[in-house]
C-alpha atoms as a PDB file:
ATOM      1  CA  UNK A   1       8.796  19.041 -22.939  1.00  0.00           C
ATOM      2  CA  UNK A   2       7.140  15.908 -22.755  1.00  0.00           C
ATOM      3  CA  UNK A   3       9.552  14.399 -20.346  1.00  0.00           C
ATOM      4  CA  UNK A   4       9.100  16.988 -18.076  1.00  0.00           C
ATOM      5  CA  UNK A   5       5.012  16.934 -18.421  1.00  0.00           C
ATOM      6  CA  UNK A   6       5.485  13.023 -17.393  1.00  0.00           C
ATOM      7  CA  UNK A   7       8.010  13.652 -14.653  1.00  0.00           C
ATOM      8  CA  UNK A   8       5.803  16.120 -13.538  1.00  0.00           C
ATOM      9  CA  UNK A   9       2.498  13.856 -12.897  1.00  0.00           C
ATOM     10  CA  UNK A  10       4.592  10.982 -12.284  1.00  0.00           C
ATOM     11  CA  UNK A  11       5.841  13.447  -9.191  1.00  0.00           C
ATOM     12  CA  UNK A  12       2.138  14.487  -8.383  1.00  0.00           C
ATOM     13  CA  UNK A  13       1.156  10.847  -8.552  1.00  0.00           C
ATOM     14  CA  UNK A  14       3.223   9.787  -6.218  1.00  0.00           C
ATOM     15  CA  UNK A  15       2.792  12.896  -3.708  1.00  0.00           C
ATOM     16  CA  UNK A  16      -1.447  12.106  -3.806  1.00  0.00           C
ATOM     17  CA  UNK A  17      -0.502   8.611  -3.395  1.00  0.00           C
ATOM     18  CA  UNK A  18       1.869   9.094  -0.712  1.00  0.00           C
ATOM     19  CA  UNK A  19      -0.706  11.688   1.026  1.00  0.00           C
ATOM     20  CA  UNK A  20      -3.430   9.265   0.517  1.00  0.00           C
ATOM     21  CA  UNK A  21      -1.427   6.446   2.363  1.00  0.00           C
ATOM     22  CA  UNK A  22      -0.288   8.383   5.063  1.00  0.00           C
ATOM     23  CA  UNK A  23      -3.709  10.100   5.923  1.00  0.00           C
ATOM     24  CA  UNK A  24      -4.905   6.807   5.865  1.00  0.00           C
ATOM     25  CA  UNK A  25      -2.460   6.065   8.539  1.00  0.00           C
ATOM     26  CA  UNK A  26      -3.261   8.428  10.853  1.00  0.00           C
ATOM     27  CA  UNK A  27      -6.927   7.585  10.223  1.00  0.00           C
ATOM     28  CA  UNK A  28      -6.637   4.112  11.585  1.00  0.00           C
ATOM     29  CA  UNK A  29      -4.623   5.202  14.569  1.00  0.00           C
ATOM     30  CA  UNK A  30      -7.370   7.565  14.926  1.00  0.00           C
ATOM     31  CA  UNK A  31     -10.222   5.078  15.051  1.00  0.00           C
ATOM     32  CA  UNK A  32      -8.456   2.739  17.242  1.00  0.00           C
ATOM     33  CA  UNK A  33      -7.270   5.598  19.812  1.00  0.00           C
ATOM     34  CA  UNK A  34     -11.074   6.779  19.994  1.00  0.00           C
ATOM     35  CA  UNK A  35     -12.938   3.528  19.636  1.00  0.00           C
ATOM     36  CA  UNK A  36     -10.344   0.917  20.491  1.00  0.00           C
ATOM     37  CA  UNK A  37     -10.724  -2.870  18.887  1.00  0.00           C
ATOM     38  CA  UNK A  38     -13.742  -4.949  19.823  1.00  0.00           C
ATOM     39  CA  UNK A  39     -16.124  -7.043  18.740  1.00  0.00           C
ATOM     40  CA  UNK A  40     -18.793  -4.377  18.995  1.00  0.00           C
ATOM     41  CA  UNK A  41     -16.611  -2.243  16.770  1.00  0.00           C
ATOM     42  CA  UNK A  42     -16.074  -4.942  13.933  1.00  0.00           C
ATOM     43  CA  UNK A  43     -20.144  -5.392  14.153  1.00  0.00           C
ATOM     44  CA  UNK A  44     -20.807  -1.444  13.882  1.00  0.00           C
ATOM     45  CA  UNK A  45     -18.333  -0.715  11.079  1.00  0.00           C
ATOM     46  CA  UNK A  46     -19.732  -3.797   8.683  1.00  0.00           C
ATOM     47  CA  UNK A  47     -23.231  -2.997   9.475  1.00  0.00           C
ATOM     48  CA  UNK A  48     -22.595   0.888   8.786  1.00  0.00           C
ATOM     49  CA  UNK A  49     -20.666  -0.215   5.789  1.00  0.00           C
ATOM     50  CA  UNK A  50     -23.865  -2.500   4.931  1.00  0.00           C
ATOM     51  CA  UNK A  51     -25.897   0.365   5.082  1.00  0.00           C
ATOM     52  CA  UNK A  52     -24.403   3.286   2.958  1.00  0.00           C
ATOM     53  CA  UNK A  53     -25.540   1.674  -0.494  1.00  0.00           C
ATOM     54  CA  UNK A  54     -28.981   2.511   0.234  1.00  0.00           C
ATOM     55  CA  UNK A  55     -28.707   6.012   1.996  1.00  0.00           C
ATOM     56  CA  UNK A  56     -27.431   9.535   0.895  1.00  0.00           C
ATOM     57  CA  UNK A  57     -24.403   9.691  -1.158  1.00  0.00           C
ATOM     58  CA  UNK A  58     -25.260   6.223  -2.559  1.00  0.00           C
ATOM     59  CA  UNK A  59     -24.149   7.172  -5.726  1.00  0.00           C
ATOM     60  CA  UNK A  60     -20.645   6.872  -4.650  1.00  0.00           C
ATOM     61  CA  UNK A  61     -20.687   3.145  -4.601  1.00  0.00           C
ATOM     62  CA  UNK A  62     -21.175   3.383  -8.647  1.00  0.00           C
ATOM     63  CA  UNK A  63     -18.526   6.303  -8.841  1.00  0.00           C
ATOM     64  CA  UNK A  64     -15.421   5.194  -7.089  1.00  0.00           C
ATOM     65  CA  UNK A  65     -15.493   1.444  -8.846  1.00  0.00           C
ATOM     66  CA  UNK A  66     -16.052   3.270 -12.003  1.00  0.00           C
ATOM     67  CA  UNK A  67     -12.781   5.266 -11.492  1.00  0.00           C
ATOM     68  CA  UNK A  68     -11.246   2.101 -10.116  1.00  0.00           C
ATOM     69  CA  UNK A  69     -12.563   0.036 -13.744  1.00  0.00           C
ATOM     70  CA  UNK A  70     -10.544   3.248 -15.787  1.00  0.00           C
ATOM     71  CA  UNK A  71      -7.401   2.994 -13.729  1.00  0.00           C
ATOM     72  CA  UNK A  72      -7.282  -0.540 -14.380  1.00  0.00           C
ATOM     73  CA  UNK A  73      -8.522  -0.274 -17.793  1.00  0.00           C
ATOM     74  CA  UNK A  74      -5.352   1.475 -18.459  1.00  0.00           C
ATOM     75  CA  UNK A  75      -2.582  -0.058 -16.557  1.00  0.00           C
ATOM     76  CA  UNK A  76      -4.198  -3.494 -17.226  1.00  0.00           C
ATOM     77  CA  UNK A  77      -3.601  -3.018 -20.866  1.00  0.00           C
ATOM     78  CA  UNK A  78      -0.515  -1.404 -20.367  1.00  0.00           C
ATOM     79  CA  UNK A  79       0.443  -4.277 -18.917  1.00  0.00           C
ATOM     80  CA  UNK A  80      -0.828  -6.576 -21.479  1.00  0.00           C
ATOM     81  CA  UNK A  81       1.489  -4.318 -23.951  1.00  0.00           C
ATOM     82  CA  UNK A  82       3.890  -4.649 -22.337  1.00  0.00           C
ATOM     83  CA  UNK A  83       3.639  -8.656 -21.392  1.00  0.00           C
ATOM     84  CA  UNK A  84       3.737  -8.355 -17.254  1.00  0.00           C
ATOM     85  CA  UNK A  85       2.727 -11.224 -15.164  1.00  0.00           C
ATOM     86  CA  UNK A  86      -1.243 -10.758 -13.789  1.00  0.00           C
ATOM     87  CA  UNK A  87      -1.127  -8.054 -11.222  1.00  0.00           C
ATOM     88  CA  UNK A  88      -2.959  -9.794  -8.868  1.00  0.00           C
ATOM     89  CA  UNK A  89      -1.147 -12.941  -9.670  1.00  0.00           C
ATOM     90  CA  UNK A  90       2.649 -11.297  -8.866  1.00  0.00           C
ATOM     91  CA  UNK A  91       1.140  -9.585  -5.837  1.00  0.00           C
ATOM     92  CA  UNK A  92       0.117 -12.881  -4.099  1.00  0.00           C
ATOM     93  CA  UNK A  93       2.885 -14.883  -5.179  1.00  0.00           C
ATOM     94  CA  UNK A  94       5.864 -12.853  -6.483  1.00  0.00           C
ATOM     95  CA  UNK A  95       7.054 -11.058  -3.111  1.00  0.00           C
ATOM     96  CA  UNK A  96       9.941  -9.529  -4.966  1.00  0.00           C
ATOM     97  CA  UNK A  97       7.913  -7.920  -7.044  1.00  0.00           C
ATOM     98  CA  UNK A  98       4.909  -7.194  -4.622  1.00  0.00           C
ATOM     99  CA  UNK A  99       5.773  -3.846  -3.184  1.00  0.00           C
ATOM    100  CA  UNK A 100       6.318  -2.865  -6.538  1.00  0.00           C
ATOM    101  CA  UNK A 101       3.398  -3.346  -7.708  1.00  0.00           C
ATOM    102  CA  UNK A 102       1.173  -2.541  -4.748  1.00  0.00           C
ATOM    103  CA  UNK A 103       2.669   0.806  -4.942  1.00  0.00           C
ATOM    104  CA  UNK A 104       2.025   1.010  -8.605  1.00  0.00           C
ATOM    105  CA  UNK A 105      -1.773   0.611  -7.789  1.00  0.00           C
ATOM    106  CA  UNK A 106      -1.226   3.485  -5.274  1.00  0.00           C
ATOM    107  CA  UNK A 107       0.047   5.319  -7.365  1.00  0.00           C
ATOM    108  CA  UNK A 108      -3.302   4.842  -9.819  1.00  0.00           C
ATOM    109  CA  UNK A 109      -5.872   4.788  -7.711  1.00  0.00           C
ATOM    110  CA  UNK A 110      -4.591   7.872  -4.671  1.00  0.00           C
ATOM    111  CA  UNK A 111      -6.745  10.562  -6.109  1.00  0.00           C
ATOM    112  CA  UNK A 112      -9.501   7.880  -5.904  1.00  0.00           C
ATOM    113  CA  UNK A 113      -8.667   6.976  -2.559  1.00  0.00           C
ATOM    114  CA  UNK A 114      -8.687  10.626  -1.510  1.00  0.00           C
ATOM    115  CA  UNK A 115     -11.895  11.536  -2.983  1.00  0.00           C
ATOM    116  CA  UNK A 116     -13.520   8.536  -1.145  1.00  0.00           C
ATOM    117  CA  UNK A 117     -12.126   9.503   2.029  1.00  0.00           C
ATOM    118  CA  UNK A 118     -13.613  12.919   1.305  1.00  0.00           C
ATOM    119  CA  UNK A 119     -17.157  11.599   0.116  1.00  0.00           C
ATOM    120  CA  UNK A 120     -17.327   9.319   3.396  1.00  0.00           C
ATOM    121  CA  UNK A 121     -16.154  12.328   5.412  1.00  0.00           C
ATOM    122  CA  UNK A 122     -19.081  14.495   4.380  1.00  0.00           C
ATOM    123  CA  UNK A 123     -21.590  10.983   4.852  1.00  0.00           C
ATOM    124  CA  UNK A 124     -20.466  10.453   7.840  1.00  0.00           C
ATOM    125  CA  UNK A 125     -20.920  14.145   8.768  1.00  0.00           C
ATOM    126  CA  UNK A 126     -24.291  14.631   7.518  1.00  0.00           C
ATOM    127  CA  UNK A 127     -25.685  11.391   7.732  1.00  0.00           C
ATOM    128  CA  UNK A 128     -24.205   9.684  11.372  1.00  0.00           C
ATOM    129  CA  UNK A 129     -23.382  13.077  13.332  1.00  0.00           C
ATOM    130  CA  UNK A 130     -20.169  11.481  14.244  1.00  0.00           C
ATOM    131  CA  UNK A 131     -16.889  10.372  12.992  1.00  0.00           C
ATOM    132  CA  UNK A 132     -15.565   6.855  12.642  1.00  0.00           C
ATOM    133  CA  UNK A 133     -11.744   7.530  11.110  1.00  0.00           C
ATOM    134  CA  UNK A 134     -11.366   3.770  10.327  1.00  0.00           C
ATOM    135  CA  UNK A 135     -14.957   3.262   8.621  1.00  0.00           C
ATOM    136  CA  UNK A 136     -13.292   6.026   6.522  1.00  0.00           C
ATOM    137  CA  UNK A 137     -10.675   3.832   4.955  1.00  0.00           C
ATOM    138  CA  UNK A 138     -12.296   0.611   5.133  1.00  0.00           C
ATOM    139  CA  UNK A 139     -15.275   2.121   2.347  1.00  0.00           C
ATOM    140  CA  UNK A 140     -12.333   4.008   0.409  1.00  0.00           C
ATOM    141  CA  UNK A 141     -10.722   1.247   0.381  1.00  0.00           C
ATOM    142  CA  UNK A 142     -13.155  -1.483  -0.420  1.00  0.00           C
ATOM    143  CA  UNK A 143     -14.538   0.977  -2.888  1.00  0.00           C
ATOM    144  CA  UNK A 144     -11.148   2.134  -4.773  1.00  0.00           C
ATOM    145  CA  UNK A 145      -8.239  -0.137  -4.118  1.00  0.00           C
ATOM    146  CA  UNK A 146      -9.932  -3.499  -4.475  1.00  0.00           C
ATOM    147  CA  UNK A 147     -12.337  -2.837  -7.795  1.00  0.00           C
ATOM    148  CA  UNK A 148      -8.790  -1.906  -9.270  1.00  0.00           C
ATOM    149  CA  UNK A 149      -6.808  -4.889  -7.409  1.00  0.00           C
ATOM    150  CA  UNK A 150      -9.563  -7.150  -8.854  1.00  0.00           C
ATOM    151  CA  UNK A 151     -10.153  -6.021 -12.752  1.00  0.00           C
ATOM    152  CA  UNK A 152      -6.722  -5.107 -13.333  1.00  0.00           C
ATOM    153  CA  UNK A 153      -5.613  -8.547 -14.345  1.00  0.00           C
ATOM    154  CA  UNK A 154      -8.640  -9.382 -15.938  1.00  0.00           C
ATOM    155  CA  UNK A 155      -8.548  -6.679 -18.096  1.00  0.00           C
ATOM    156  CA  UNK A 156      -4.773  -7.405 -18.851  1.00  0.00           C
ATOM    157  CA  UNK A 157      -5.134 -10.564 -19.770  1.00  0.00           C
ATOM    158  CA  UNK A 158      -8.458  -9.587 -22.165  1.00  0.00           C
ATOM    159  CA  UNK A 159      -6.272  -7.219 -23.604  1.00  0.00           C
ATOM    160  CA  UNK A 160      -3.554  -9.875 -23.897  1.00  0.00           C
ATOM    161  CA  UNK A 161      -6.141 -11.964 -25.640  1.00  0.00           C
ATOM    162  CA  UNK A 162      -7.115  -9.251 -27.919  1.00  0.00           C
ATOM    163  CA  UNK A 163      -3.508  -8.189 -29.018  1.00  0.00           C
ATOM    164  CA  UNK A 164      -3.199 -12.136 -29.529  1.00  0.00           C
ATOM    165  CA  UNK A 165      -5.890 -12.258 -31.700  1.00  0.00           C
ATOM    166  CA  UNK A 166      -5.608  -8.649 -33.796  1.00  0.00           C
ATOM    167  CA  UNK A 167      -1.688  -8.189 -33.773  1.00  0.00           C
ATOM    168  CA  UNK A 168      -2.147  -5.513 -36.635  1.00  0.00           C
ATOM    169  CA  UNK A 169      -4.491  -3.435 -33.924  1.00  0.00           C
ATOM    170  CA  UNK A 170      -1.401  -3.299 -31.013  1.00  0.00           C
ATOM    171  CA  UNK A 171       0.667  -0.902 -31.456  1.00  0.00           C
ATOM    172  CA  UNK A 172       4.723  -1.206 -31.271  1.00  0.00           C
ATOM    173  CA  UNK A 173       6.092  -0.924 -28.578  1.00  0.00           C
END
């Protein structure tokens, strides 16, 4: 029973993540059929990106790194467990390993992804009057994928530290 309960959200994981990739996909095609790729476009997306902290839906900004921190929190000491290379680390320099791994964040941090694609949706909506598909991914993605990209291997290699230190505490494996 519980193989099937983890084959089961190992199979939803990957369908969010999936869903969350490819919607993110057709997002950026969006944005660059409607708005093209400028100059003036780079400057309006960073300086409506620079501005969403301290409007509406602000609250997002704490939310979405927070979920991002517990995803990592848990895969970074599963790694640590387990005695993996720094995510970051194989990412950058393993490339045999890289899509691996990249898809192994996906596969934490879709539902996080979604929801900020969601949450910008409805800012954007209420807050511009207007829709800018690639802004969309750029915050979900600066707000989900590279929080958990970045404390990941920090938090593995506390935990490493820790299990180093209090080998009684880990359990076996």
């Amino acid at each position: 029973m519980a193989d099937r309960t983890a084959q089961a959200t190992s199979r939803s994981a990957r369908l969010i993540a999936w869903f969350a990739i490819a919607l993110m996909a057709v997002l950026i095609i969006l944005g660059i059929v409607w708005y093209g790729i400028s100059a003036d476009v780079e400057r309006r997306i960073w300086h409506n990106i620079v501005e969403r902290p301290h409007g509406p839906m602000a609250f997002r900004f704490l939310l979405q790194p927070i979920m991002a921190f517990i995803a990592a929190l848990h895969d970074g000491i599963h790694d640590a467990r387990l005695g993996r290379p720094s995510y970051f680390r194989t990412i950058v320099h393993d490339p045999g390993r890289r899509t691996q791994r990249i898809r192994e964040g996906f596969l934490s941090t879709g539902r996080i992804i979604l929801l900020g694609l969601g949450m910008d949706a409805v800012y954007q909506y209420q807050v511009l009057n207007t829709f800018f598909p690639g802004e969309m991914v750029l915050t979900a993605l600066l707000l989900a994928f590279v929080p958990y990209l970045l404390l990941r291997g920090i938090i593995s290699r506390t935990a490493r530290w820790w299990i180093l230190r209090h080998p009684q505490s880990a359990p076996l494996r």
